[in-house]
C-alpha atoms as a PDB file:
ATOM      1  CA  UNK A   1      -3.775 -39.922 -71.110  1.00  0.00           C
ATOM      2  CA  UNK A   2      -1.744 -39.790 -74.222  1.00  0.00           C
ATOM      3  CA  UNK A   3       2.065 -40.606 -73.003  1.00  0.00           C
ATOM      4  CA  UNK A   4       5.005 -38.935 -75.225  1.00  0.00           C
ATOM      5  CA  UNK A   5       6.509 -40.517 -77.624  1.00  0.00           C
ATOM      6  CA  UNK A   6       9.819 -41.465 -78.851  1.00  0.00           C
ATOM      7  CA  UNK A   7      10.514 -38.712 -81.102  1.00  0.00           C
ATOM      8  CA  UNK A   8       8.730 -36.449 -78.177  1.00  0.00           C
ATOM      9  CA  UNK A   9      11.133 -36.942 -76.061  1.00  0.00           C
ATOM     10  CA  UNK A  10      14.385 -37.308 -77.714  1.00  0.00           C
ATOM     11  CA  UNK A  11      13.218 -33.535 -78.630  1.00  0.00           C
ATOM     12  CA  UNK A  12      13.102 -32.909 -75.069  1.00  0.00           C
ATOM     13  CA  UNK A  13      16.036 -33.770 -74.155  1.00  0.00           C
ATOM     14  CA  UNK A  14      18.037 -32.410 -77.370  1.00  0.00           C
ATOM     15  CA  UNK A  15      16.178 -28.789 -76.951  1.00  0.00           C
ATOM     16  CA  UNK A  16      17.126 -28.635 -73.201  1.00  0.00           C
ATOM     17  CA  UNK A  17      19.676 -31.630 -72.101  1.00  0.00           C
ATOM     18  CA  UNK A  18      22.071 -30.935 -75.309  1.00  0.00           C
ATOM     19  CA  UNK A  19      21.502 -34.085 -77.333  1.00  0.00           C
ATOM     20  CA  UNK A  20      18.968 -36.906 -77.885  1.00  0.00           C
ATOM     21  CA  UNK A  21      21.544 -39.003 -76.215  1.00  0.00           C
ATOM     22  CA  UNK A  22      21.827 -37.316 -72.915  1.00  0.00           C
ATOM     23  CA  UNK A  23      19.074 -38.810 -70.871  1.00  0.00           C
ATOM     24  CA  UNK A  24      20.564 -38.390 -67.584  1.00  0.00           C
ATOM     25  CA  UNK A  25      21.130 -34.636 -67.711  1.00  0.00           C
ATOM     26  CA  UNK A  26      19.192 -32.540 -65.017  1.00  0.00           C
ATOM     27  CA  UNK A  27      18.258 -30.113 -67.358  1.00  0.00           C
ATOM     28  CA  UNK A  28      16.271 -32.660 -69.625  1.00  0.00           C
ATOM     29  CA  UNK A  29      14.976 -34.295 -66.627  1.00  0.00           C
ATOM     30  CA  UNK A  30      13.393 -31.369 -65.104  1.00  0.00           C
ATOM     31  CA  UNK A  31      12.157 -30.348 -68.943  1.00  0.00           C
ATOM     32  CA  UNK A  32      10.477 -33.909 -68.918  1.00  0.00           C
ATOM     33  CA  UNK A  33       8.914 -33.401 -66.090  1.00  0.00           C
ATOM     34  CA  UNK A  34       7.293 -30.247 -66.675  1.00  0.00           C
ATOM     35  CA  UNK A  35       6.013 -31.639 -69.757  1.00  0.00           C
ATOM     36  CA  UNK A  36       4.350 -34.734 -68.243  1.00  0.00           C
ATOM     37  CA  UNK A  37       2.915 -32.171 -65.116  1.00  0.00           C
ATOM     38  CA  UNK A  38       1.500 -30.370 -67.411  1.00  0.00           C
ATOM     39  CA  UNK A  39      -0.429 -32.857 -69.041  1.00  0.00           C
ATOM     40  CA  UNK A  40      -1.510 -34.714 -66.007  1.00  0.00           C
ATOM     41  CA  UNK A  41      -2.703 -31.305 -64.904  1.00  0.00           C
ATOM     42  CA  UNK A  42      -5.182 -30.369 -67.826  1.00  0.00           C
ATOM     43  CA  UNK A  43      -6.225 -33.950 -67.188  1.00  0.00           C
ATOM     44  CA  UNK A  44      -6.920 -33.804 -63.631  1.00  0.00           C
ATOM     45  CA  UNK A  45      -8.966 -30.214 -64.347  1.00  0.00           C
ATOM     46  CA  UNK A  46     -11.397 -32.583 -66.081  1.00  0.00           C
ATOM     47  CA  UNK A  47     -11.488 -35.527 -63.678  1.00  0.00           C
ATOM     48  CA  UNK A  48     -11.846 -33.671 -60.379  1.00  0.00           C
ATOM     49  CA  UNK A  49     -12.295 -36.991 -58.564  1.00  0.00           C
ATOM     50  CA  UNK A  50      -8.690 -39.124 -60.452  1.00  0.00           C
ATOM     51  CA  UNK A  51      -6.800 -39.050 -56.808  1.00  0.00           C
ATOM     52  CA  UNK A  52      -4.623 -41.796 -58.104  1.00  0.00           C
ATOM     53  CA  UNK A  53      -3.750 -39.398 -60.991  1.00  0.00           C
ATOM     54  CA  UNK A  54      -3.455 -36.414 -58.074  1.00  0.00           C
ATOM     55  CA  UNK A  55      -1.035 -38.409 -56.025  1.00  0.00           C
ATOM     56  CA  UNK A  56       1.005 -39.523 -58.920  1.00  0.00           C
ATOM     57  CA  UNK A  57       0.954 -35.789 -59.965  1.00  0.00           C
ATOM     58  CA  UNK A  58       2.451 -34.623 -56.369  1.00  0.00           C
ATOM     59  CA  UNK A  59       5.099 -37.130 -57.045  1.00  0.00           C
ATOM     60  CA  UNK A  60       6.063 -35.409 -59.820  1.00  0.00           C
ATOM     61  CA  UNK A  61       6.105 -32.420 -58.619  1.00  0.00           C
ATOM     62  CA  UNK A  62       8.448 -33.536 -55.755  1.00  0.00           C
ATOM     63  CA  UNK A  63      10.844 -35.174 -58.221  1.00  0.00           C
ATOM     64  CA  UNK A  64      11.452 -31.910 -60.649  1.00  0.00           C
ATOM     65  CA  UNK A  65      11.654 -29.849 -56.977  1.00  0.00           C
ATOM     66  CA  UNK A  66      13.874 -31.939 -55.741  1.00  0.00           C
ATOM     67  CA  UNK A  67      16.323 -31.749 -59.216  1.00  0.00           C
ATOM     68  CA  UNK A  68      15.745 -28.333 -59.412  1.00  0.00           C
ATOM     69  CA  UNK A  69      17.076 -27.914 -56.029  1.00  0.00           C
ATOM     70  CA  UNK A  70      20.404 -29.931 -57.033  1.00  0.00           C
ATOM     71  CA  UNK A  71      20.543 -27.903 -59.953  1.00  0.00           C
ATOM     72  CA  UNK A  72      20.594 -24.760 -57.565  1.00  0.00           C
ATOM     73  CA  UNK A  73      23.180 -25.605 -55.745  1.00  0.00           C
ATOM     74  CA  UNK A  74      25.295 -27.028 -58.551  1.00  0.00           C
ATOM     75  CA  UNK A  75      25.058 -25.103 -61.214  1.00  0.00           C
ATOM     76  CA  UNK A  76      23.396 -21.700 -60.403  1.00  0.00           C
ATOM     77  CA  UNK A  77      23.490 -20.071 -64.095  1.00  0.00           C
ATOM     78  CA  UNK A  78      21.959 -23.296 -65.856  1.00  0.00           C
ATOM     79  CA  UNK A  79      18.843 -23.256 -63.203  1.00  0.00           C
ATOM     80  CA  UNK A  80      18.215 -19.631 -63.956  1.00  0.00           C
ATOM     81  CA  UNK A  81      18.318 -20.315 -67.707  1.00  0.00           C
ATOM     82  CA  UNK A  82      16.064 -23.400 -67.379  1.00  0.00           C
ATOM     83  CA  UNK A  83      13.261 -21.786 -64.593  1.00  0.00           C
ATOM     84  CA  UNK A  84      13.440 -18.937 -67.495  1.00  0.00           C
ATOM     85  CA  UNK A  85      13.403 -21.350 -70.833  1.00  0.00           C
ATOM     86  CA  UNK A  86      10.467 -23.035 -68.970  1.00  0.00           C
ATOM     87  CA  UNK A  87       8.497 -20.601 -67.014  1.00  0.00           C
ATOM     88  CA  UNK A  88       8.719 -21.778 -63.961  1.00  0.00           C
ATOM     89  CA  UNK A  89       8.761 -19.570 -60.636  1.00  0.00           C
ATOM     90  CA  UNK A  90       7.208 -16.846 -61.760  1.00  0.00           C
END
C-alpha cells in the first residue's frame, strides 16, 4: 500500500487546514483521513481476507468520526464546508 508522501500531504493540509504548516488543524486532519480511508478501502476490495488492514481501517474511521464530531460542535459552518469540500454524508 503506497503511503503519501511529503509533498502529498503538505498539499493536504494547505488545500484544507490553511497552510503546509498547520498540521494540527481539524480540518486537515479529517482531509487526511479521508484520503488514507480511501486508499485502504480500494485495497481491502481486492484483499477480501486483509482483517488486519479491516481493523486498522475501522480505526480510522472512528478517528475522522470522532473529529468530525468536535468539529460539529465547535465550529458548525467549517464542518458543513468540509463534509461538502469532501463528500462526505451524502
Amino acid at each position: 500500500m503506497p503511503y503519501l508522501t511529503t509533498e502529498q500531504t503538505a498539499q493536504i493540509f494547505e488545500t484544507y487546514g490553511g497552510s503546509a504548516k498547520n498540521t494540527g488543524s481539524i480540518e486537515g486532519q479529517v482531509a487526511l483521513l479521508t484520503q488514507r480511508i480511501s486508499a485502504l478501502s480500494d485495497h481491502l476490495k481486492a484483499n477480501k481476507k486483509d482483517f488486519s488492514t479491516h481493523r486498522g481501517l475501522m480505526k480510522m474511521v472512528g478517528q475522522r468520526k470522532r473529529l468530525l464530531g468536535y468539529l460539529q460542535k465547535h465550529n458548525l459552518k467549517g464542518y458543513r464546508d468540509l463534509i461538502e469540500k469532501l463528500g462526505l454524508r451524502k
